[in-house]
N, C-alpha and C. Protein backbone atom coordinates (compact mmCIF):
# COMPACT_ATOMS: atom_id res chain seq x y z
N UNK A 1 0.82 -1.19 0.00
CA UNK A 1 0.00 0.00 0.00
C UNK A 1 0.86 1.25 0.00
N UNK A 2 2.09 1.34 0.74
CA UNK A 2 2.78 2.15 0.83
C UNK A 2 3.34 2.85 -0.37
N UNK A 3 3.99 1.71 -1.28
CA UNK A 3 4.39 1.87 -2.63
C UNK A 3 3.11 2.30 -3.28
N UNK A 4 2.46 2.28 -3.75
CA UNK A 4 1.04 2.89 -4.06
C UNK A 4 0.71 4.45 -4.45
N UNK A 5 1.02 4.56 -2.76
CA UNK A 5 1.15 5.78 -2.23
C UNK A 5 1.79 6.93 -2.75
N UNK A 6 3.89 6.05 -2.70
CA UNK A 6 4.86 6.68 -3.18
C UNK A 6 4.40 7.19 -4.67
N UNK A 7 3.86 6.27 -5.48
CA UNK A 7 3.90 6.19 -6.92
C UNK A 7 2.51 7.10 -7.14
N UNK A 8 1.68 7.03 -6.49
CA UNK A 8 0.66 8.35 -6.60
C UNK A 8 1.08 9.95 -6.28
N UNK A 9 2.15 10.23 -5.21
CA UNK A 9 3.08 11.55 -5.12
C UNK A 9 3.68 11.67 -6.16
N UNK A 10 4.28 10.47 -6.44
CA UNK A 10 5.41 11.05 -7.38
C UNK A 10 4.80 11.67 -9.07
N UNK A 11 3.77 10.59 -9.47
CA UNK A 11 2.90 11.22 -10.23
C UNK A 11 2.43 12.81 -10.07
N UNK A 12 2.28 12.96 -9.28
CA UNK A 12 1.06 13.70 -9.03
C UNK A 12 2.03 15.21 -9.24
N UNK A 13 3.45 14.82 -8.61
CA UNK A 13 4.38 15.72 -8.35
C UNK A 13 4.62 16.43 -9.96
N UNK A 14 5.40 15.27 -10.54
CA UNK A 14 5.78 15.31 -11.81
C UNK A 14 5.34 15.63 -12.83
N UNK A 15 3.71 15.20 -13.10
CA UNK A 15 2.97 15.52 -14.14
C UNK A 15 2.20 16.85 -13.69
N UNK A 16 2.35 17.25 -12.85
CA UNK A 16 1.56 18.39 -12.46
C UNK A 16 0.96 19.56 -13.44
N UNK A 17 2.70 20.27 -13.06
CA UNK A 17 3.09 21.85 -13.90
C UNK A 17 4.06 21.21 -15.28
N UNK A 18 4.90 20.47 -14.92
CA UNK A 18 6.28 20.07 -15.98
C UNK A 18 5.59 20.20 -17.34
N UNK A 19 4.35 19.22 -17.72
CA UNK A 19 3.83 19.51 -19.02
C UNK A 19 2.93 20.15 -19.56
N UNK A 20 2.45 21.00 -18.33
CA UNK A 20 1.61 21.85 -19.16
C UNK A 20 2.69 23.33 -19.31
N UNK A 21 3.83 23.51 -18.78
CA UNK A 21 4.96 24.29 -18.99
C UNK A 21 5.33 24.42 -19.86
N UNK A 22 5.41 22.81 -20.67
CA UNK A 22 5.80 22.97 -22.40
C UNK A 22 4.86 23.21 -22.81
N UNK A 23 3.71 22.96 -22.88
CA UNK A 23 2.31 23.56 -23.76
C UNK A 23 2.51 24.75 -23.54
N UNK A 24 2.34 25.24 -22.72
CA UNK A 24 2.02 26.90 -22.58
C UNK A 24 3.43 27.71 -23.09
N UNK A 25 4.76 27.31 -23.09
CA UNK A 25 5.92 27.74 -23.66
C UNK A 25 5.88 27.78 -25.52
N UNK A 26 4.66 26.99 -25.76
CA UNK A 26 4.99 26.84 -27.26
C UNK A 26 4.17 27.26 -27.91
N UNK A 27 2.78 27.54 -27.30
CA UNK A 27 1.77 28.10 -27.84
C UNK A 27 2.03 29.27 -29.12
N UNK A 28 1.94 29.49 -29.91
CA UNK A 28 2.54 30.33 -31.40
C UNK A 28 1.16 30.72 -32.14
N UNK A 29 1.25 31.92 -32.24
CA UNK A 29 0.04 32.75 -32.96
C UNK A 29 0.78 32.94 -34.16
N UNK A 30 -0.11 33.37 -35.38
CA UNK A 30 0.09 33.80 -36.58
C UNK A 30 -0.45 34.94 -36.53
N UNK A 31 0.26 36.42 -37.45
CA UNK A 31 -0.12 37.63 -37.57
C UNK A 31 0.08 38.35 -38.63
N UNK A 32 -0.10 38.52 -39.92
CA UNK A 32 0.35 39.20 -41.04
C UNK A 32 1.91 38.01 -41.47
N UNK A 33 1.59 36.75 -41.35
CA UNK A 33 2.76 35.99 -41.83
C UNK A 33 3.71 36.11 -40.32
N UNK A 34 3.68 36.47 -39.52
CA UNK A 34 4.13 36.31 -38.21
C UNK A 34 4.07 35.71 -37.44
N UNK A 35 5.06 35.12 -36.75
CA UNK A 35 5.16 34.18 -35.79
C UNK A 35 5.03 34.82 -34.77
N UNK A 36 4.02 34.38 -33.37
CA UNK A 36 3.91 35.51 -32.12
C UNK A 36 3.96 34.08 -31.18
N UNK A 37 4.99 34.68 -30.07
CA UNK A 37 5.05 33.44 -29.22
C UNK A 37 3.73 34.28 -27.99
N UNK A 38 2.69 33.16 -27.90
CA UNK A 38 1.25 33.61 -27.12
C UNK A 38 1.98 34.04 -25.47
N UNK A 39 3.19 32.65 -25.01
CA UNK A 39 3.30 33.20 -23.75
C UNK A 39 4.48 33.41 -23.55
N UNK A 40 5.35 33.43 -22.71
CA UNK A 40 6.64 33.17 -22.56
C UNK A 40 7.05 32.86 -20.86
N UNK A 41 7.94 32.88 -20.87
CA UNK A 41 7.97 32.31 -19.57
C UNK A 41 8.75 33.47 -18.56
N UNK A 42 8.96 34.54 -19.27
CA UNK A 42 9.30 35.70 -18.27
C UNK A 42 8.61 36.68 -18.13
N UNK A 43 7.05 36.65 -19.11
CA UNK A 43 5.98 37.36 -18.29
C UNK A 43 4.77 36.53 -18.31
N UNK A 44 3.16 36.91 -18.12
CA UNK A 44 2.20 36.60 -17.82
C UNK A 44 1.70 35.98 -19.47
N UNK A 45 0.67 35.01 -18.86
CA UNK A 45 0.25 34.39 -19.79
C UNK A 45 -0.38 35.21 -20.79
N UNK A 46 -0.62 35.06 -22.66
CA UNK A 46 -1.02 35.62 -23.20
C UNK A 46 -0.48 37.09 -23.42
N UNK A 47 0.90 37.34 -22.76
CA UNK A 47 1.31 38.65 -22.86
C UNK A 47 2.05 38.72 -24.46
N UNK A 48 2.10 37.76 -25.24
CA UNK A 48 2.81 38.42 -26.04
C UNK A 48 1.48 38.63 -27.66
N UNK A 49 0.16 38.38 -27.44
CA UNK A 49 -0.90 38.77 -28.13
C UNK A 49 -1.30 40.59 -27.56
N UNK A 50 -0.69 41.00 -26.52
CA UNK A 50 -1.33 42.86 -25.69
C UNK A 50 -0.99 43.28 -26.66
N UNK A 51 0.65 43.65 -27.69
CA UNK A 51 0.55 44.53 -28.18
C UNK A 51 -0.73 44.71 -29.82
N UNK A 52 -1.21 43.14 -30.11
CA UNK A 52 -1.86 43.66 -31.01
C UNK A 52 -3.18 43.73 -30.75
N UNK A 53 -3.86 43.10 -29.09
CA UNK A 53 -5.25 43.44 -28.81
C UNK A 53 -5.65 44.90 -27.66
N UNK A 54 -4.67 45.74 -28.00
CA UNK A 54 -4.40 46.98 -27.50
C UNK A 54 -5.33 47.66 -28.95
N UNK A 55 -5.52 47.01 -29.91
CA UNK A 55 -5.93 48.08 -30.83
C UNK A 55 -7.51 48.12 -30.44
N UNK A 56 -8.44 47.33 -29.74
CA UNK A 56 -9.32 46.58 -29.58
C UNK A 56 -9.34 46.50 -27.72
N UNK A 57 -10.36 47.68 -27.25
CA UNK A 57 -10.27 47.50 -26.26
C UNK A 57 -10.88 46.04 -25.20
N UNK A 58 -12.13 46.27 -25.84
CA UNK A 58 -12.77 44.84 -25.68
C UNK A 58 -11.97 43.68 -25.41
N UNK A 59 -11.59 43.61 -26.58
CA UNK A 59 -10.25 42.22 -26.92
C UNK A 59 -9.43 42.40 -25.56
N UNK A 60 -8.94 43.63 -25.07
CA UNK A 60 -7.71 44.23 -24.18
C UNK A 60 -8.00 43.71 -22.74
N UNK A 61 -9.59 44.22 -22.50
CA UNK A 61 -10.04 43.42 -21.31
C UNK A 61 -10.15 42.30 -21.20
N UNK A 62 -10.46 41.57 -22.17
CA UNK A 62 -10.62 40.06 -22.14
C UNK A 62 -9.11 39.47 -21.77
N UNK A 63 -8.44 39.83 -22.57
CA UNK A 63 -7.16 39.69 -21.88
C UNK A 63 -6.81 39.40 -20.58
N UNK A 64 -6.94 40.85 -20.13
CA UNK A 64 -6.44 41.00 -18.81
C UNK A 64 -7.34 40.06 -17.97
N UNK A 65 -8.63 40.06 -17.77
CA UNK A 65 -9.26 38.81 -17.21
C UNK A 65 -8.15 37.28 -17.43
N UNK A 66 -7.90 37.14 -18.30
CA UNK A 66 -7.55 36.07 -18.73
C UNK A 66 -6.51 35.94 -17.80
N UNK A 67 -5.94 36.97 -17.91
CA UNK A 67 -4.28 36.94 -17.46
C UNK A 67 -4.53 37.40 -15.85
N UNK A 68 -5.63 37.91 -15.65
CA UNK A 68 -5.52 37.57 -13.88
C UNK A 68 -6.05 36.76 -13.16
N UNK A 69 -7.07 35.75 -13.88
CA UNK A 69 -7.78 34.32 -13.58
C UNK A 69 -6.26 33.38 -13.75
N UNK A 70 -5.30 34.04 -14.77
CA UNK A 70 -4.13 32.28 -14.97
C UNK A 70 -3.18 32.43 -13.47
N UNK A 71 -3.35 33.79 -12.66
CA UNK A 71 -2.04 33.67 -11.78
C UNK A 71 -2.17 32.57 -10.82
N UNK A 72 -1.47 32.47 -10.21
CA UNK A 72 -1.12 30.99 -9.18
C UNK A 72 -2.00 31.84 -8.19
N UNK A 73 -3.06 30.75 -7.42
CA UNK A 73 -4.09 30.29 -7.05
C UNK A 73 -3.42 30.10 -5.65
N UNK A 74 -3.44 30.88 -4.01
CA UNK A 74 -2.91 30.20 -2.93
C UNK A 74 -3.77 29.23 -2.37
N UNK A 75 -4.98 28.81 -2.83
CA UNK A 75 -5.80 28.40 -1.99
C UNK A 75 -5.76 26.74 -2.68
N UNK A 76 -5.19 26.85 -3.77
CA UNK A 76 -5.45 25.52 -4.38
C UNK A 76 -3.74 25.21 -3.99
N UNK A 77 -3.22 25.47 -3.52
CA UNK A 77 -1.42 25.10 -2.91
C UNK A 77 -1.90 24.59 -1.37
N UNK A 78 -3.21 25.51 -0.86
CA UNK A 78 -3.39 25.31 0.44
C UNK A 78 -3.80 23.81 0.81
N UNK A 79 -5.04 24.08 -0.24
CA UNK A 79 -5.65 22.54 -0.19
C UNK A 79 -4.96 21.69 -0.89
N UNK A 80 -4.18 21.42 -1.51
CA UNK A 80 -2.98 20.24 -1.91
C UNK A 80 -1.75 20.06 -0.94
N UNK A 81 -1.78 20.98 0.01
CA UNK A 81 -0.76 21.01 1.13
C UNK A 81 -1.75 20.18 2.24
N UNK A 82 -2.81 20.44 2.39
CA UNK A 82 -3.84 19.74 3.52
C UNK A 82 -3.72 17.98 2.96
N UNK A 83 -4.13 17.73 1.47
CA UNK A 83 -3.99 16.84 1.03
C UNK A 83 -2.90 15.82 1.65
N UNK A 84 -1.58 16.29 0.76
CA UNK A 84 -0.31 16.04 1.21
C UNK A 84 0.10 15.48 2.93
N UNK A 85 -0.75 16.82 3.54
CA UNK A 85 -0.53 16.72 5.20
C UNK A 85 -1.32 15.38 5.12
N UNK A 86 -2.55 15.23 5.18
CA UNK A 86 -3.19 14.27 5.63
C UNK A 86 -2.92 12.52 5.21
N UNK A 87 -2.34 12.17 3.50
CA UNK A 87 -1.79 11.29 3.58
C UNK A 87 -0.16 10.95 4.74
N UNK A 88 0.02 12.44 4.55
CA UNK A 88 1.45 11.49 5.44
C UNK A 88 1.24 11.21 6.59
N UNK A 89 -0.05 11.80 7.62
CA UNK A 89 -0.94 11.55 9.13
C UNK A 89 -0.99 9.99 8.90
N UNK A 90 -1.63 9.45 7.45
CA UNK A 90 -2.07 8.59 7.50
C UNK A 90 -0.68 7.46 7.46
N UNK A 91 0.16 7.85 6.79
CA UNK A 91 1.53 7.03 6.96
C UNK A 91 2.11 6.56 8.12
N UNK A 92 2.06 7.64 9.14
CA UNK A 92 2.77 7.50 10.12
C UNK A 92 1.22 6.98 11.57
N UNK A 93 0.37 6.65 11.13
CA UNK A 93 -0.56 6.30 12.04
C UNK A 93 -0.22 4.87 12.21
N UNK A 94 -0.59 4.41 13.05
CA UNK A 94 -0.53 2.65 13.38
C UNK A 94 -2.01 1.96 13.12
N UNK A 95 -3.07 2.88 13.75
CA UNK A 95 -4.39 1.82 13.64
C UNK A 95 -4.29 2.17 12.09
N UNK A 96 -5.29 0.58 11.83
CA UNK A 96 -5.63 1.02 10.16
C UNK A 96 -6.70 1.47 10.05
N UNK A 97 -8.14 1.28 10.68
CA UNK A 97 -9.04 2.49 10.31
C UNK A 97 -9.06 3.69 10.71
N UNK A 98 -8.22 4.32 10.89
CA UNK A 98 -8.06 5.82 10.85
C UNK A 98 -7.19 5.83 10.18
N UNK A 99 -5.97 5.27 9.92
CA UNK A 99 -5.22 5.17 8.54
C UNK A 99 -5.48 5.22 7.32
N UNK A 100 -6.58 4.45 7.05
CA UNK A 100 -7.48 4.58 5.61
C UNK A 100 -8.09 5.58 5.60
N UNK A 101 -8.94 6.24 6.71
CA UNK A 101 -9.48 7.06 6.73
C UNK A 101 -8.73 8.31 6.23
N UNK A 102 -7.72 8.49 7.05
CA UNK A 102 -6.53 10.14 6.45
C UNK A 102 -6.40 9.80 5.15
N UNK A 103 -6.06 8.50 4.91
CA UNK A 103 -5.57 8.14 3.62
C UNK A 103 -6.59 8.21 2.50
N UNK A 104 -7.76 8.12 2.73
CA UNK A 104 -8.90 8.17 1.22
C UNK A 104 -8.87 9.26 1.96
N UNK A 105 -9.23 10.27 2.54
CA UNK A 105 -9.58 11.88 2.67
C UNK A 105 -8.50 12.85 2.10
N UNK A 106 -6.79 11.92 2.13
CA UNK A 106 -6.07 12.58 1.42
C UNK A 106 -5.97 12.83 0.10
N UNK A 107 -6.12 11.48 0.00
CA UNK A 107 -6.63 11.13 -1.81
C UNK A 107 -7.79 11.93 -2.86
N UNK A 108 -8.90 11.81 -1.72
CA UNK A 108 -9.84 12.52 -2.41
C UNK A 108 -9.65 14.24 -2.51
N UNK A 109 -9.03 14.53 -1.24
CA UNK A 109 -8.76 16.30 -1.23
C UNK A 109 -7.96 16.41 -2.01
N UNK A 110 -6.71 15.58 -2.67
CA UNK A 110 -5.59 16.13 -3.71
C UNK A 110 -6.32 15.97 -5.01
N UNK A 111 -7.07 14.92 -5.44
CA UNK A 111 -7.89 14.93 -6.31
C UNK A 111 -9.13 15.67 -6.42
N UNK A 112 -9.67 15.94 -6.01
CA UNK A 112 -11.03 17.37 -6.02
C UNK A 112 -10.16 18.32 -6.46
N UNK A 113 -9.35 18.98 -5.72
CA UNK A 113 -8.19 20.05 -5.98
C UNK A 113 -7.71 20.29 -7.26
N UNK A 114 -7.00 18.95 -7.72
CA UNK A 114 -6.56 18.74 -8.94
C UNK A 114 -7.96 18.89 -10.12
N UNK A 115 -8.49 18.37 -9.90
CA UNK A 115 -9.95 18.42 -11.40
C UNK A 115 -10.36 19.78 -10.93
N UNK A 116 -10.72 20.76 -9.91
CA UNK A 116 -11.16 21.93 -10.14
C UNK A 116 -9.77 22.48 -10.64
N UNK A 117 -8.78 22.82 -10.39
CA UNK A 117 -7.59 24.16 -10.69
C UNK A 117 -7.90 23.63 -12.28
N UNK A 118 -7.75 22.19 -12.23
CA UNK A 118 -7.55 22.34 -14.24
C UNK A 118 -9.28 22.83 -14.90
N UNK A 119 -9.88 22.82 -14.39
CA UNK A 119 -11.65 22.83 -14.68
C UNK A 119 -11.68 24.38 -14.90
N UNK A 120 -11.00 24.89 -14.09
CA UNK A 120 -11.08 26.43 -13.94
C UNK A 120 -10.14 27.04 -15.11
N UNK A 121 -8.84 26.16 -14.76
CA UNK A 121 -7.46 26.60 -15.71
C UNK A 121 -8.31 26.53 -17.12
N UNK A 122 -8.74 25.64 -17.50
CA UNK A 122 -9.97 25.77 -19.31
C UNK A 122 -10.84 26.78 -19.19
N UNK A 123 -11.43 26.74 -18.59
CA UNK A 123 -12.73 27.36 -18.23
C UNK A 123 -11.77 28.82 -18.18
N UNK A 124 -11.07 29.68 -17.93
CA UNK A 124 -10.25 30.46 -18.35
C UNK A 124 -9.73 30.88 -19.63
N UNK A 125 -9.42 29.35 -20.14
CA UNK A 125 -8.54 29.87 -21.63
C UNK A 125 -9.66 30.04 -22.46
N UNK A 126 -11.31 30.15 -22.18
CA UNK A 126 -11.96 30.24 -23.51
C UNK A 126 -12.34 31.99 -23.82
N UNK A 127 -11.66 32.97 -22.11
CA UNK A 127 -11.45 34.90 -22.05
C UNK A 127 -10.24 34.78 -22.93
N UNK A 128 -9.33 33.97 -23.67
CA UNK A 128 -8.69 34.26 -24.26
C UNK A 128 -9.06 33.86 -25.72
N UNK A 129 -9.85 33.08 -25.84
CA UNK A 129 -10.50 32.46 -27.27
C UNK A 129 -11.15 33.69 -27.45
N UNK A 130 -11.91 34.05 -26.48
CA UNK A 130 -12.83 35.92 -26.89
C UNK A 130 -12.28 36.77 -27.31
N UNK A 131 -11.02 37.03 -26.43
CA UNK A 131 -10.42 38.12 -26.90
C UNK A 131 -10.05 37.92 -28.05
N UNK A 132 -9.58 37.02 -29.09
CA UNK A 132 -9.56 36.91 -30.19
C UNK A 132 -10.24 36.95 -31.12
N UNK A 133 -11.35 36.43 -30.81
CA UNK A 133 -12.97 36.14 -31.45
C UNK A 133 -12.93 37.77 -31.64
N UNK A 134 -12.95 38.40 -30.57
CA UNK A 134 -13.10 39.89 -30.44
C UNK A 134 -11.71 41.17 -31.80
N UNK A 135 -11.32 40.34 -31.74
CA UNK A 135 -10.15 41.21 -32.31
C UNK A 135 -10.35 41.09 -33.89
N UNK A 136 -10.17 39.35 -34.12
CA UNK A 136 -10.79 39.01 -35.94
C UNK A 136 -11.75 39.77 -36.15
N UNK A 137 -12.49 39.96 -35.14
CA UNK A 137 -14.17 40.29 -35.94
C UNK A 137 -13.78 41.58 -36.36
N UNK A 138 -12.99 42.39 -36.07
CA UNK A 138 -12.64 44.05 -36.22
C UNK A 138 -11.68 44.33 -36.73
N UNK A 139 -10.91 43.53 -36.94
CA UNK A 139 -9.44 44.04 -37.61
C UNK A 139 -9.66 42.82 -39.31
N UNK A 140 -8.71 43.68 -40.36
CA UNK A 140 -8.79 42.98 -41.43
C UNK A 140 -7.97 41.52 -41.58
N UNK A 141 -6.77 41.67 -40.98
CA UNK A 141 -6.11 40.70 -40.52
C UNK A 141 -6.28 39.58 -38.79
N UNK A 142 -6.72 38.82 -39.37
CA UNK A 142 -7.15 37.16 -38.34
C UNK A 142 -5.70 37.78 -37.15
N UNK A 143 -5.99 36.87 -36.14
CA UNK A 143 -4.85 36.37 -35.53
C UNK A 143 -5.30 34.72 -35.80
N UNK A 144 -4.05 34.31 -35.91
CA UNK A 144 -4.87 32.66 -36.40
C UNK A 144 -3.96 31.88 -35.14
N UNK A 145 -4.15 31.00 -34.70
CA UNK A 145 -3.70 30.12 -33.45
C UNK A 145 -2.91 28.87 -34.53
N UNK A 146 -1.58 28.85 -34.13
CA UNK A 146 -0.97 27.26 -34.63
C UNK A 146 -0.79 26.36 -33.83
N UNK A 147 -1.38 25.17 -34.34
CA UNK A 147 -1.53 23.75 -33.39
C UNK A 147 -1.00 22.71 -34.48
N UNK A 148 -0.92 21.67 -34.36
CA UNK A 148 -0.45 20.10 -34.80
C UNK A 148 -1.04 20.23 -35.83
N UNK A 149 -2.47 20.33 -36.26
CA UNK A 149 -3.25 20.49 -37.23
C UNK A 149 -3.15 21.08 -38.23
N UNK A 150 -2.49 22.35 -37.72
CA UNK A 150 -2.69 23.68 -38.63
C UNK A 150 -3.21 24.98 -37.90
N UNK A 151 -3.70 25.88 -38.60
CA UNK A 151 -4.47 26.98 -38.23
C UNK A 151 -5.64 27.30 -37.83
N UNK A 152 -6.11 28.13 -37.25
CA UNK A 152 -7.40 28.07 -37.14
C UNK A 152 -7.81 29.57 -36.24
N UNK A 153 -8.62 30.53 -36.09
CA UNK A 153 -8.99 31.36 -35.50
C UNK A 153 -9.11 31.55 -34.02
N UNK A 154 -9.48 30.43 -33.41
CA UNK A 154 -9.77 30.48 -32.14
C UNK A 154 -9.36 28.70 -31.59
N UNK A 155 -8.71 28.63 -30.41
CA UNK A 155 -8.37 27.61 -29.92
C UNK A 155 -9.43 26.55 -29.45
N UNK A 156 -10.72 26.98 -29.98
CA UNK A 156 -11.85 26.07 -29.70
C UNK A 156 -11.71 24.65 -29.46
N UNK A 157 -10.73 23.91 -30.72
CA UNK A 157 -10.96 22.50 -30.67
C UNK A 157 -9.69 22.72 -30.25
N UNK A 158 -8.63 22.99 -29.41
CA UNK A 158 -7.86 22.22 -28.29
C UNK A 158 -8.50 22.01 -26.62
N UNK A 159 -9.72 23.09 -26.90
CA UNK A 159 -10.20 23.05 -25.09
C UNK A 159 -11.02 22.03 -24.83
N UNK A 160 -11.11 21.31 -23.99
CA UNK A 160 -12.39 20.90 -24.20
C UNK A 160 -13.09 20.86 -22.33
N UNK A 161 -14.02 20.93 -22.16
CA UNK A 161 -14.72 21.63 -21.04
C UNK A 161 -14.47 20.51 -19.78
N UNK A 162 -13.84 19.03 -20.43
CA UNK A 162 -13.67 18.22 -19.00
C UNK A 162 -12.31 18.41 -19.38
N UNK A 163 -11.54 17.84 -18.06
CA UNK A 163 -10.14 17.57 -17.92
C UNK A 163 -9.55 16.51 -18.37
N UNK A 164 -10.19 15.32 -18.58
CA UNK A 164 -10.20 13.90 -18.66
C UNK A 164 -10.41 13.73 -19.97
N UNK A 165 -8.76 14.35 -20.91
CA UNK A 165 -8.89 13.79 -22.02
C UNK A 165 -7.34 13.39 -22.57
N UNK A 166 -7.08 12.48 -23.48
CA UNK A 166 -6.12 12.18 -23.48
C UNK A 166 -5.12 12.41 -25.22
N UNK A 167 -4.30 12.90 -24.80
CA UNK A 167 -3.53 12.76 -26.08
C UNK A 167 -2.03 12.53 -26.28
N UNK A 168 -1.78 11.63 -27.38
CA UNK A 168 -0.56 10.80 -27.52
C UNK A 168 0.05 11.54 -28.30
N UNK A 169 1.19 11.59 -28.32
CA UNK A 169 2.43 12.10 -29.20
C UNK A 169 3.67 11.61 -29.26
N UNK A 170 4.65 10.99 -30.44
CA UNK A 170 5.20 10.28 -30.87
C UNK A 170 6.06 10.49 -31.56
């Protein structure tokens, strides 16, 4: 059970932030034949689309929503720290029904935690699908989004509204 345990932290650790770090590092807009990197990793998300949805106030706010819904969240560190606390209560306990007990209450609090921050984290990126939606509709030139696929206007078909989806790459 213990090993279990280990191999559910270490997951949990690893896959967390690490890959959605490269997604969000690579994200690449198109602009008049231009390559626009969407984020970067030495400012805020979506900062490198401001200078052209500055023309477009609408678009500008949507933005900034966007970009102050993506900052780090203390309350979802809090409750993955309670999580955390409570499996290791349950490690170091001797009886086993209160052991299981810390132990599925830990489980379930790191997991609730985990499906809302990412539920929210989407549920976010679609103030940035607007602000775009918002910007094409008014300017003569698209911003077009590049993915695996190709192009496309709005990041619609990478979001999708559950968390629980899977994709392979090779």
């Amino acid at each position: 059970m213990n090993q279990f345990i280990f191999l559910f932290l270490t997951l949990c650790i690893f896959t967390s932030n690490s890959s959605h770090a490269i997604e969000a590092c690579s994200r690449i807009a198109m602009y008049n034949y231009q390559e626009i990197l969407i984020d970067s990793t030495t400012s805020k998300k979506g900062e490198g689309l401001r200078p052209l949805l500055q023309k477009e106030p609408e678009a500008l706010r949507k933005l900034e929503i966007y970009q102050k819904n993506a900052d780090l969240k203390w309350p979802n560190a809090v409750v993955g720290s309670i999580g955390v606390g409570l499996i290791a209560t349950s490690l170091a306990l001797k009886e086993s029904s209160a052991k299981s007990t810390y132990l599925v209450s830990g489980l379930t609090t790191m997991l609730l935690n985990f499906f809302i921050s990412k539920t929210l984290e989407i549920t976010n990126e679609k103030n940035l699908d607007e602000a775009i939606s918002i910007f094409n509709k008014n300017q003569p030139n698209p911003i077009l989004i590049k993915h695996q696929d190709g192009l496309s206007q709005t990041k619609d078909q990478l979001t999708s509204p559950f968390y629980l989806s899977l994709s392979f790459n090779f």
